[in-house]
N, C-alpha and C. Protein backbone atom coordinates (compact mmCIF):
# COMPACT_ATOMS: atom_id res chain seq x y z
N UNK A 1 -80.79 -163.53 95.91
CA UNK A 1 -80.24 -162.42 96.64
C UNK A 1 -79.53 -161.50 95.65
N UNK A 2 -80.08 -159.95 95.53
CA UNK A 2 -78.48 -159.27 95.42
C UNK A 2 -78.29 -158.36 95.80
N UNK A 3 -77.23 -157.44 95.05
CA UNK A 3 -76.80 -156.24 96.15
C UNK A 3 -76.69 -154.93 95.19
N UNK A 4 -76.57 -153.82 95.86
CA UNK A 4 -76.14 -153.14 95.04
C UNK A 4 -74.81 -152.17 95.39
N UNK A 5 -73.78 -152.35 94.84
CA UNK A 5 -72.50 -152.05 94.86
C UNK A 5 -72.16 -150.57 94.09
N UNK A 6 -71.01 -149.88 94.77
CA UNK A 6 -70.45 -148.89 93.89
C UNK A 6 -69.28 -149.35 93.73
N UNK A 7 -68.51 -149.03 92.82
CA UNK A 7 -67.46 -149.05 91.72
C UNK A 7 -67.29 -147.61 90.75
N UNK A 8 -66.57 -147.16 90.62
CA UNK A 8 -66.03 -146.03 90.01
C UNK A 8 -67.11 -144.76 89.98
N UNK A 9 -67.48 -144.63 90.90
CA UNK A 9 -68.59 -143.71 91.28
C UNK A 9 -70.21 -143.96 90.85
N UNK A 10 -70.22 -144.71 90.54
CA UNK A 10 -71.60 -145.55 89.91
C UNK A 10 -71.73 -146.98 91.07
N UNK A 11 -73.27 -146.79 90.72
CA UNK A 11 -73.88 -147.75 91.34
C UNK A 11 -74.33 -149.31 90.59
N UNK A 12 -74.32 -150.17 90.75
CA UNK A 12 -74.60 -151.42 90.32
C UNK A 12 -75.62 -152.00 90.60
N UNK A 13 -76.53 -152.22 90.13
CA UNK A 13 -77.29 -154.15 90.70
C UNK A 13 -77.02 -155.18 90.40
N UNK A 14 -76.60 -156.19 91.52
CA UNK A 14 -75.76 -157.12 91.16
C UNK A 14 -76.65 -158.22 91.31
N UNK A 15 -76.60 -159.65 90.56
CA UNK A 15 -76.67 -160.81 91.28
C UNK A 15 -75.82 -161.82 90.77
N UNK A 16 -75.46 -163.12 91.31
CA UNK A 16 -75.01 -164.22 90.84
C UNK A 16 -74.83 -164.14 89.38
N UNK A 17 -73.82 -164.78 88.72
CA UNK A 17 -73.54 -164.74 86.91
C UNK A 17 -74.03 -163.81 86.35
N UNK A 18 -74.02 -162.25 86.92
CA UNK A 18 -74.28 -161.22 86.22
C UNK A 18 -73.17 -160.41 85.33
N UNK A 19 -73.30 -160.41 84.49
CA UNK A 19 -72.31 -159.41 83.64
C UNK A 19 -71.93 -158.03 83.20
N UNK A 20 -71.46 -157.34 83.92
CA UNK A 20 -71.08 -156.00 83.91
C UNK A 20 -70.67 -155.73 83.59
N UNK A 21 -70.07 -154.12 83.26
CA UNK A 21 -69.26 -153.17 82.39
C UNK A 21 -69.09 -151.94 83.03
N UNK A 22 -67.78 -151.97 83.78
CA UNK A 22 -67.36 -150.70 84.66
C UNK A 22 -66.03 -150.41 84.05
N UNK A 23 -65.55 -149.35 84.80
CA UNK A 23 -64.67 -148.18 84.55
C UNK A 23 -63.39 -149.38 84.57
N UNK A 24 -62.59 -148.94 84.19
CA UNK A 24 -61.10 -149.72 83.84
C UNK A 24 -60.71 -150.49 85.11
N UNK A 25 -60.37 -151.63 86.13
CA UNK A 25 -59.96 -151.63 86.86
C UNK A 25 -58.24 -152.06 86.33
N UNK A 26 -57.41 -152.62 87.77
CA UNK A 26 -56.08 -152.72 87.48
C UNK A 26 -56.06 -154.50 87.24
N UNK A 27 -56.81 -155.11 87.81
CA UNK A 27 -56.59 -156.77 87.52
C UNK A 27 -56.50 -157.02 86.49
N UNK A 28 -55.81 -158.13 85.91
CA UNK A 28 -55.67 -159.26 84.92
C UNK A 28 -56.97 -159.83 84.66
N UNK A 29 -57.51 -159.94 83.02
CA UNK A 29 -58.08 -160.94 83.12
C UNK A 29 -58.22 -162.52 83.66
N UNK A 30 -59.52 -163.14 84.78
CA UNK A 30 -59.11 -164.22 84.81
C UNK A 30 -58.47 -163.91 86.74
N UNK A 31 -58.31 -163.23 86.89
CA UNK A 31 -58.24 -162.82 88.32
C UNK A 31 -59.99 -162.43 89.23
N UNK A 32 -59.73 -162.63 90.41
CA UNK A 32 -60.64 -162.54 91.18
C UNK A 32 -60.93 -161.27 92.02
N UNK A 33 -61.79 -159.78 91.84
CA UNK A 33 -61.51 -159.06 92.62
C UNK A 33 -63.13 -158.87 93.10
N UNK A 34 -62.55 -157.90 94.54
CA UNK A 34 -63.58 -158.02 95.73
C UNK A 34 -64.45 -156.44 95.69
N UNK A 35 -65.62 -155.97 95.78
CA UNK A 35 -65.99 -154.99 96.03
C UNK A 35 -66.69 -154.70 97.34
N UNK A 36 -66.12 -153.55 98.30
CA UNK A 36 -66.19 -154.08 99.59
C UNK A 36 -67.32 -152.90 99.85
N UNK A 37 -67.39 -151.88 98.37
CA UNK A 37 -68.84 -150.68 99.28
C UNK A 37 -70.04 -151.49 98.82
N UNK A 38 -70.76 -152.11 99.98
CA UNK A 38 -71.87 -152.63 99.36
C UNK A 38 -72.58 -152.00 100.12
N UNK A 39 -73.56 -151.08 99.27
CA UNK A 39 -74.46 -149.99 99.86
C UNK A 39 -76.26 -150.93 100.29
N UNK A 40 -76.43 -152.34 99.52
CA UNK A 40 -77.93 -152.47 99.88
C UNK A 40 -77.84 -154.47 99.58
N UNK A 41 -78.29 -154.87 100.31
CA UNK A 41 -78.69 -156.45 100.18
C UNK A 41 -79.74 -156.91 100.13
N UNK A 42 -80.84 -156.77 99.36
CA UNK A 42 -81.79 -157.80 99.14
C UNK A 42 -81.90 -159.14 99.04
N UNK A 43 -83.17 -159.59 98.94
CA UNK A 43 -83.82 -160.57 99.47
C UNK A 43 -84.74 -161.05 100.02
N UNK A 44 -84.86 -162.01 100.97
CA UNK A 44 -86.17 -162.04 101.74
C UNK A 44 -86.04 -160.83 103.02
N UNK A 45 -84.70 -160.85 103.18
CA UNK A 45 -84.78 -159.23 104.64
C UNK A 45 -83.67 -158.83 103.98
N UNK A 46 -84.21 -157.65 103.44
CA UNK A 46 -83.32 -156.36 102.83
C UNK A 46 -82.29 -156.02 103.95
N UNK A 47 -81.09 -155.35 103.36
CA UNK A 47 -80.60 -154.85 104.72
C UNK A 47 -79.77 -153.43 104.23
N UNK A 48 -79.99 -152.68 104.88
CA UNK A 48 -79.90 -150.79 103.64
C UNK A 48 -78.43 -150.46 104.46
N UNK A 49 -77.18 -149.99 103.95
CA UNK A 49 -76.31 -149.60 104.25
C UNK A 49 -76.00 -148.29 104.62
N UNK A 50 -75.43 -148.07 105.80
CA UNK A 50 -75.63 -146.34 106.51
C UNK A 50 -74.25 -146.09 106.37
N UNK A 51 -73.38 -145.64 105.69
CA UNK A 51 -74.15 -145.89 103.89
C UNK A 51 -73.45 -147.34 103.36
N UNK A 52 -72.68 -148.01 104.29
CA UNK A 52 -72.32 -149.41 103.30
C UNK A 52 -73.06 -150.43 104.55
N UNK A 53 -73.21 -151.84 104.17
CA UNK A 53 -73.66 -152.45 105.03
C UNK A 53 -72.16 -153.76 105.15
N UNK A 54 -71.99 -153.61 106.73
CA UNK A 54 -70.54 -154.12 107.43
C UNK A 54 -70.53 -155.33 106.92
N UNK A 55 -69.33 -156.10 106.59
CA UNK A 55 -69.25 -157.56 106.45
C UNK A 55 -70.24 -157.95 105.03
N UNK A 56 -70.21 -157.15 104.53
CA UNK A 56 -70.92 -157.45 103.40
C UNK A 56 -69.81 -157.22 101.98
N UNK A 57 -69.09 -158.42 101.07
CA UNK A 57 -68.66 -158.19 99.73
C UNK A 57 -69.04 -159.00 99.20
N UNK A 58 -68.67 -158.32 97.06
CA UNK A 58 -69.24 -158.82 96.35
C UNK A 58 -67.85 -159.22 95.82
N UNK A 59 -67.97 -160.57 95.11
CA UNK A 59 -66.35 -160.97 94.49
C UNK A 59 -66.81 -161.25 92.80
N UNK A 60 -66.01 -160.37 91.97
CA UNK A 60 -66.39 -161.30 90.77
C UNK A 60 -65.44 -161.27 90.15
N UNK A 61 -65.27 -161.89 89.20
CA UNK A 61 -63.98 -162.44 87.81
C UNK A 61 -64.01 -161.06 87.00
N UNK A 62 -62.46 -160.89 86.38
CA UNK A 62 -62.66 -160.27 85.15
C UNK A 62 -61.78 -160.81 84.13
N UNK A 63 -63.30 -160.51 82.86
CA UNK A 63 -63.09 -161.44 81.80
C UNK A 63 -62.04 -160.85 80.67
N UNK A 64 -62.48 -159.39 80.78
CA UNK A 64 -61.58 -158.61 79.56
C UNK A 64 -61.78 -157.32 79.68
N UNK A 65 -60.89 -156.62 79.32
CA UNK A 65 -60.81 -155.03 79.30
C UNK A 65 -61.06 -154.75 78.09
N UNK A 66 -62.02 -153.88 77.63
CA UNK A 66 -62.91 -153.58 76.68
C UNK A 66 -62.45 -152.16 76.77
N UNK A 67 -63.01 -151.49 75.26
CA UNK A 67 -63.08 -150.00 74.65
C UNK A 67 -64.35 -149.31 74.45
N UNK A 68 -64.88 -148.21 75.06
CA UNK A 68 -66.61 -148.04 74.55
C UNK A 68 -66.26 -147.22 73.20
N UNK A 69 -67.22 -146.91 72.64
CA UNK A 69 -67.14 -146.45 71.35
C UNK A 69 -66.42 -145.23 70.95
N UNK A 70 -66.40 -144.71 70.31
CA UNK A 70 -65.62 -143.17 69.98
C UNK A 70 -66.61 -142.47 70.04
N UNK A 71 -66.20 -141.40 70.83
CA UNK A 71 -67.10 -139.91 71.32
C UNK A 71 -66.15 -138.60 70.44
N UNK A 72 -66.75 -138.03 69.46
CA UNK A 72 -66.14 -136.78 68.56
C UNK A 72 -66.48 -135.69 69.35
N UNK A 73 -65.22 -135.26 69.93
CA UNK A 73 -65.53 -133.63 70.41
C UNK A 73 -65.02 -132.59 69.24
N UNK A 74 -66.08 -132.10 68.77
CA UNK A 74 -65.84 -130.96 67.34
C UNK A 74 -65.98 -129.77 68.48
N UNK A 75 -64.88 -128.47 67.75
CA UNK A 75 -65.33 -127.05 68.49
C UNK A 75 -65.36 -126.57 66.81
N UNK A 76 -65.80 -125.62 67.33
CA UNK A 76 -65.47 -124.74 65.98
C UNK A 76 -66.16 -123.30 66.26
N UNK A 77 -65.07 -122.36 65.80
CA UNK A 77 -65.54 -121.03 65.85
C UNK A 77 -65.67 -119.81 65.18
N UNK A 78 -67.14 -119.74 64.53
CA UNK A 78 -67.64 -119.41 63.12
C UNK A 78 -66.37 -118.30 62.88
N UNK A 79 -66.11 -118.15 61.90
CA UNK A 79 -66.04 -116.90 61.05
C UNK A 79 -64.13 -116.63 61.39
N UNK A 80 -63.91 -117.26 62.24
CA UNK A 80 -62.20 -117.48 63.13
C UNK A 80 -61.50 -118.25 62.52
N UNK A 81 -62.00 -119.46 61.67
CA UNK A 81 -60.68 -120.00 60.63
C UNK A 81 -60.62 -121.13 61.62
N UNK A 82 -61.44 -121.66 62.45
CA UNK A 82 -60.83 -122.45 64.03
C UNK A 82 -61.48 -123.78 64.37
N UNK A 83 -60.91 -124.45 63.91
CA UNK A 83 -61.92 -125.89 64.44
C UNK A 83 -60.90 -126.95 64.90
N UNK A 84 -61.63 -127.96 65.74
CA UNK A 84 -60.86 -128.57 66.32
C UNK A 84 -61.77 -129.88 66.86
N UNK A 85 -60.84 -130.94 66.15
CA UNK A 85 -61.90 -132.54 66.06
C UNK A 85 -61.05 -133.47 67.00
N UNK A 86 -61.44 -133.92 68.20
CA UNK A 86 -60.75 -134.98 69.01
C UNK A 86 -61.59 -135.59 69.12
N UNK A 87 -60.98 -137.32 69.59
CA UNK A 87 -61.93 -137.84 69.56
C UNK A 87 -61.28 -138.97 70.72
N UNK A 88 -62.32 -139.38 71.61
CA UNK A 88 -61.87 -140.18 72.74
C UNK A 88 -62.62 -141.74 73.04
N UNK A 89 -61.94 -142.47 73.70
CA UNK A 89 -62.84 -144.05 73.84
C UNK A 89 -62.41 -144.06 75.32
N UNK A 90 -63.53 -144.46 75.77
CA UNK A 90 -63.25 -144.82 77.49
C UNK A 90 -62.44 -146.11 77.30
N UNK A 91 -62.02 -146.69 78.43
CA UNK A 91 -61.49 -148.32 78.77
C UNK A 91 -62.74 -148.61 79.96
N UNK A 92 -62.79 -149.62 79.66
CA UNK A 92 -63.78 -150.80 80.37
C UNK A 92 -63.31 -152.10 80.84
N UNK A 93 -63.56 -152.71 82.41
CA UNK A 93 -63.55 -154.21 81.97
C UNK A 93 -65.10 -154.69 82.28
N UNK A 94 -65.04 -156.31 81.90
CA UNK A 94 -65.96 -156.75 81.94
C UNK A 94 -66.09 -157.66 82.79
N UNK A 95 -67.11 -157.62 84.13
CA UNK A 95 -66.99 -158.67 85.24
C UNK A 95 -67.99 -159.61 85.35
N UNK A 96 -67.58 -161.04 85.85
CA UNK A 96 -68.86 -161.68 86.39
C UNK A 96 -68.57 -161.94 87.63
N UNK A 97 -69.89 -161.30 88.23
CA UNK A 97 -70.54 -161.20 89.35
C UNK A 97 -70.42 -162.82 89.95
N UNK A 98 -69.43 -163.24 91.23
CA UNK A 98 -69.33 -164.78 91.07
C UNK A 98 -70.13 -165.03 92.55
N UNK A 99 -69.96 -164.06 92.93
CA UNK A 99 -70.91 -164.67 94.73
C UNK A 99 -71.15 -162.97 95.51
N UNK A 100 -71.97 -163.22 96.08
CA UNK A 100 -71.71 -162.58 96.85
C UNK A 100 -71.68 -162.64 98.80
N UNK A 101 -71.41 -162.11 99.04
CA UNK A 101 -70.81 -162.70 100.43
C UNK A 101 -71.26 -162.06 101.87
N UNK A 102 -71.88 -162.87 102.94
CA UNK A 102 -72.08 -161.65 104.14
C UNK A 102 -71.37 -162.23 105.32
N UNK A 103 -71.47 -161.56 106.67
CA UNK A 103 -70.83 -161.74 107.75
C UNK A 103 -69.41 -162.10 107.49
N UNK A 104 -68.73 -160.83 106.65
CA UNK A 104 -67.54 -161.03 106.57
C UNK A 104 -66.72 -161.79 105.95
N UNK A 105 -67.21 -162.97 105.48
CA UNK A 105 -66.28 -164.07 104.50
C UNK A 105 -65.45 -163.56 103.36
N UNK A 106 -64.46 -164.02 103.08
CA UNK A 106 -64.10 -163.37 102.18
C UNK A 106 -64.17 -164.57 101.13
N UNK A 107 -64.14 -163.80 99.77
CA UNK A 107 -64.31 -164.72 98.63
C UNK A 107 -63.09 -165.77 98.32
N UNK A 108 -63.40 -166.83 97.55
CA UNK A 108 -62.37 -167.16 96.87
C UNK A 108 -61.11 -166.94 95.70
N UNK A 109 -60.24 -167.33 96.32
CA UNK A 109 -59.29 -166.56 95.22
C UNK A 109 -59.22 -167.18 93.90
N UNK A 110 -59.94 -168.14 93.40
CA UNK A 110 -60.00 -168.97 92.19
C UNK A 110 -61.63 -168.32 91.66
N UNK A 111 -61.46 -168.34 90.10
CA UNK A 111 -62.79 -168.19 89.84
C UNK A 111 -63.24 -169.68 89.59
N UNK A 112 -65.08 -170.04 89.81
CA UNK A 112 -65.71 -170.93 89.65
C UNK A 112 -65.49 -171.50 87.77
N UNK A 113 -65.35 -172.86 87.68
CA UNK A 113 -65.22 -173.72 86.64
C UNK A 113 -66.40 -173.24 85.94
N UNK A 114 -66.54 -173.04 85.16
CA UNK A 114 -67.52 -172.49 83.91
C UNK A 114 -67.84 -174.12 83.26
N UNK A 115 -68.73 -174.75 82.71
CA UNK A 115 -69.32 -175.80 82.09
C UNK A 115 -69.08 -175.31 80.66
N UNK A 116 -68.43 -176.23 79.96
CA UNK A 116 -68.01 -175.90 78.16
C UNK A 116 -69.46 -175.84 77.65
N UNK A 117 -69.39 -174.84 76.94
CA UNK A 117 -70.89 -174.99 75.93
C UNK A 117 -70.52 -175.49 74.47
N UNK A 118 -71.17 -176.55 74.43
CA UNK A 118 -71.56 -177.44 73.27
C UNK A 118 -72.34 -176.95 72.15
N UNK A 119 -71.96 -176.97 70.90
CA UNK A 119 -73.02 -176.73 70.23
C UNK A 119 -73.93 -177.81 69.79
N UNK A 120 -74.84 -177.29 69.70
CA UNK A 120 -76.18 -178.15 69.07
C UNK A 120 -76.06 -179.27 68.08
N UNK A 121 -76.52 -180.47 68.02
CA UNK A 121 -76.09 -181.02 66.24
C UNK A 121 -76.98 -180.66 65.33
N UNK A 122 -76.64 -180.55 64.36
CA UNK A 122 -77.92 -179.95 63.38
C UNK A 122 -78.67 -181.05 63.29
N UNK A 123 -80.15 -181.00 63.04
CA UNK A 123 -80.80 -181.83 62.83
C UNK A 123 -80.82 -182.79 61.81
N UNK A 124 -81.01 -183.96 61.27
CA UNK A 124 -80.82 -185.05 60.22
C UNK A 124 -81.91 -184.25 59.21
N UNK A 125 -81.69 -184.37 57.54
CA UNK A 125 -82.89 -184.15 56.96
C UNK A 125 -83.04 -185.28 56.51
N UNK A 126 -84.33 -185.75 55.78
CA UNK A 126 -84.52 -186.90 55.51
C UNK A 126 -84.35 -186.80 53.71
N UNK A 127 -84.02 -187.94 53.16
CA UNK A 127 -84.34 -187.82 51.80
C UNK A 127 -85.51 -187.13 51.42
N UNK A 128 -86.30 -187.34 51.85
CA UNK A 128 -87.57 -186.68 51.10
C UNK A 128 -87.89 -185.25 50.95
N UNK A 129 -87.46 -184.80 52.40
CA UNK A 129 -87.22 -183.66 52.11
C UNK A 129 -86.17 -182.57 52.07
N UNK A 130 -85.01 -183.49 51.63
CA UNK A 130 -83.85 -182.94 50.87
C UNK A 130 -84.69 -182.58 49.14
N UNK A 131 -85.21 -183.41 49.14
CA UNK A 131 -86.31 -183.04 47.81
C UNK A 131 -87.03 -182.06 47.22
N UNK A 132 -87.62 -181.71 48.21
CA UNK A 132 -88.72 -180.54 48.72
C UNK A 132 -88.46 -179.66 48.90
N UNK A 133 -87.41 -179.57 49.47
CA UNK A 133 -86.43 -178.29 49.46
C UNK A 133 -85.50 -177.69 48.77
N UNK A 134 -86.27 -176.49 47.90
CA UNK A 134 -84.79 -176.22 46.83
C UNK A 134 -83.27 -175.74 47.25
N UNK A 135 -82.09 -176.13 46.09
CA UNK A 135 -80.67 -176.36 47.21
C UNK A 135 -80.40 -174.51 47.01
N UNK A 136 -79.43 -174.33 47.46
CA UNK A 136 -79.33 -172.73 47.24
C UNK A 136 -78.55 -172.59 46.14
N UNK A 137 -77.77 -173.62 45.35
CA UNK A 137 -77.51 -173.21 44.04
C UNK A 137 -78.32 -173.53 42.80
N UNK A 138 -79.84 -174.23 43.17
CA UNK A 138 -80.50 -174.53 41.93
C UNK A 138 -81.36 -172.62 42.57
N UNK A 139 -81.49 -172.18 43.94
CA UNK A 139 -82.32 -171.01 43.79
C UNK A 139 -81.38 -169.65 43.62
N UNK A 140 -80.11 -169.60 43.51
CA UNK A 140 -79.21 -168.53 42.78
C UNK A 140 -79.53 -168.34 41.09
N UNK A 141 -79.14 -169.83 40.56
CA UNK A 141 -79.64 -170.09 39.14
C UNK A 141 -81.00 -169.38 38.89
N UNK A 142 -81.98 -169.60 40.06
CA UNK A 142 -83.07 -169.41 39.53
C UNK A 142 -83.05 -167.44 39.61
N UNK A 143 -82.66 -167.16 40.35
CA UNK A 143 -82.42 -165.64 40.42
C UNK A 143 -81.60 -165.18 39.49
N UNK A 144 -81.01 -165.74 39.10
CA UNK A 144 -80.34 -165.15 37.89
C UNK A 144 -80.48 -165.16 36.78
N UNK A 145 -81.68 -166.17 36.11
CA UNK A 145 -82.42 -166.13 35.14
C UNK A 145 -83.71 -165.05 35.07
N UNK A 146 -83.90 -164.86 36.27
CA UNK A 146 -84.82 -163.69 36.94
C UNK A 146 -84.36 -162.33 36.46
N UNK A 147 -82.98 -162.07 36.95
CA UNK A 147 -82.09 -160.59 37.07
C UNK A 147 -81.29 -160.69 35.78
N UNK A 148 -81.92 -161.14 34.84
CA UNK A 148 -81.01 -161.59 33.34
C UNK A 148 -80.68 -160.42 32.85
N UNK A 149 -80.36 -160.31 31.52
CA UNK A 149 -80.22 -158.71 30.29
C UNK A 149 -82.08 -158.82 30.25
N UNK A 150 -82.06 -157.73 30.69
CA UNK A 150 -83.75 -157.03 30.05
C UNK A 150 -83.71 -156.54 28.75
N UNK A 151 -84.44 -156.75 28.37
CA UNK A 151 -84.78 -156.27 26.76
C UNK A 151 -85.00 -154.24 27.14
N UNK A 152 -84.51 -154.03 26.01
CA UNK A 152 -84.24 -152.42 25.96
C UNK A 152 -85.60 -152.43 25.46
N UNK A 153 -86.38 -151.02 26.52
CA UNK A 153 -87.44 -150.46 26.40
C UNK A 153 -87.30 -148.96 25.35
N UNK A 154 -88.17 -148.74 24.82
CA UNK A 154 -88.25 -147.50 24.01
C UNK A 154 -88.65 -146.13 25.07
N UNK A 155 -87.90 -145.50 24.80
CA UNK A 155 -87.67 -144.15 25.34
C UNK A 155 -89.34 -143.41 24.55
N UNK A 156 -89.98 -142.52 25.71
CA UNK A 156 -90.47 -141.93 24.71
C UNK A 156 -90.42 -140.38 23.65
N UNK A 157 -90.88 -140.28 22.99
CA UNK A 157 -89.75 -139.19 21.67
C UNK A 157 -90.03 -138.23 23.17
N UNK A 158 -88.72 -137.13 22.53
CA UNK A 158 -88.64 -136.22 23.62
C UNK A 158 -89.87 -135.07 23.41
N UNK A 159 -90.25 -134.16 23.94
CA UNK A 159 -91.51 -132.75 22.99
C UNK A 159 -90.75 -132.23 23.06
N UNK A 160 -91.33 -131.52 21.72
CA UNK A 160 -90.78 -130.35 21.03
C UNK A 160 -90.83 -129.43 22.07
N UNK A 161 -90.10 -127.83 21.99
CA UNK A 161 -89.98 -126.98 22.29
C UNK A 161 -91.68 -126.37 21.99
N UNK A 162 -92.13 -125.40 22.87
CA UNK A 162 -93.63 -125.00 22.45
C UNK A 162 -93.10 -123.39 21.45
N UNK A 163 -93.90 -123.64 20.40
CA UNK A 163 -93.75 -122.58 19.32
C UNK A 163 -93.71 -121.13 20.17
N UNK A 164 -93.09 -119.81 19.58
CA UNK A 164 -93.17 -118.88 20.23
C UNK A 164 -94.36 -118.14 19.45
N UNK A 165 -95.71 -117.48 20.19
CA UNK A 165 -96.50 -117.15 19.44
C UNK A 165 -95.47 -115.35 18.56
N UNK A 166 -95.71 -115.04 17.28
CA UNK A 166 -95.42 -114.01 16.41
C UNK A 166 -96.70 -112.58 16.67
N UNK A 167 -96.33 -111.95 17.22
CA UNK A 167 -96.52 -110.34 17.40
C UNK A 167 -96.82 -109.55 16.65
């Protein structure tokens, strides 16, 4: 199932553990907030909002309030001596999409337990081909016997100036 929601004058497509990036809200990271214009619900029976559809919210977590990049507004006005460089960053947070909800329910006020991610173990190498494999300080060595002092090449003589023919 999902939906599609507005938030700060923009529209969304949402579903379950989706991760978004909207306009600044006021919550705490780690808080639970509700979006109650839900304009469309898909699925197996769509259901289209005139213009929101009733009893219908979306609840998700926010993780962090974020900065978008720097936007340079240059003016400048030829020949006037006049320029003028500002430069601005929106605020953002970042949400996950934790349920979404119909016939009115309202969400929970806890966000859902997240599962720790583990990293991988690196794989065992075997003697043999700890062997086989050169280490990265016998292949630095080897690059650097590579990128050594080069032997000085001979320049070739410069030419003469061409004679001026005599009149």
């Amino acid at each position: 199932m999902f939906a599609v929601i507005k938030a700060g004058g923009k529209q969304y497509r949402v579903v379950a553990e989706d991760v978004i990036r909207i306009d600044r809200v006021t919550a705490e990271p780690g808080e639970v907030i509700e979006f109650g214009e839900v304009l469309l619900l898909g699925g197996d029976t769509p259901l289209v909002g005139a213009p929101t559809v009733s009893g219908a919210t979306v609840a998700g977590e926010v993780l962090q309030h974020t900065r978008g990049d720097k936007v340079i507004a240059f003016k400048k006005r030829r020949r006037k001596n006049s320029r003028r460089k500002r430069g601005f960053r929106h605020d953002f947070s970042m949400i996950r999409i934790t349920e979404i909800l119909t016939d009115g329910a309202k969400p929970s006020r806890t966000p859902p337990a997240r599962p720790e991610r583990v990293a991988k173990p690196k794989p065992e190498v075997s003697a043999d081909e700890a062997e086989k494999k050169p280490s990265k300080a016998k292949a630095a060595a080897k690059g650097k016997a590579k990128t050594g002092a080069k032997t000085a090449a001979k320049k070739p003589a410069a030419k003469k100036p061409a004679a001026k023919g005599k009149k």
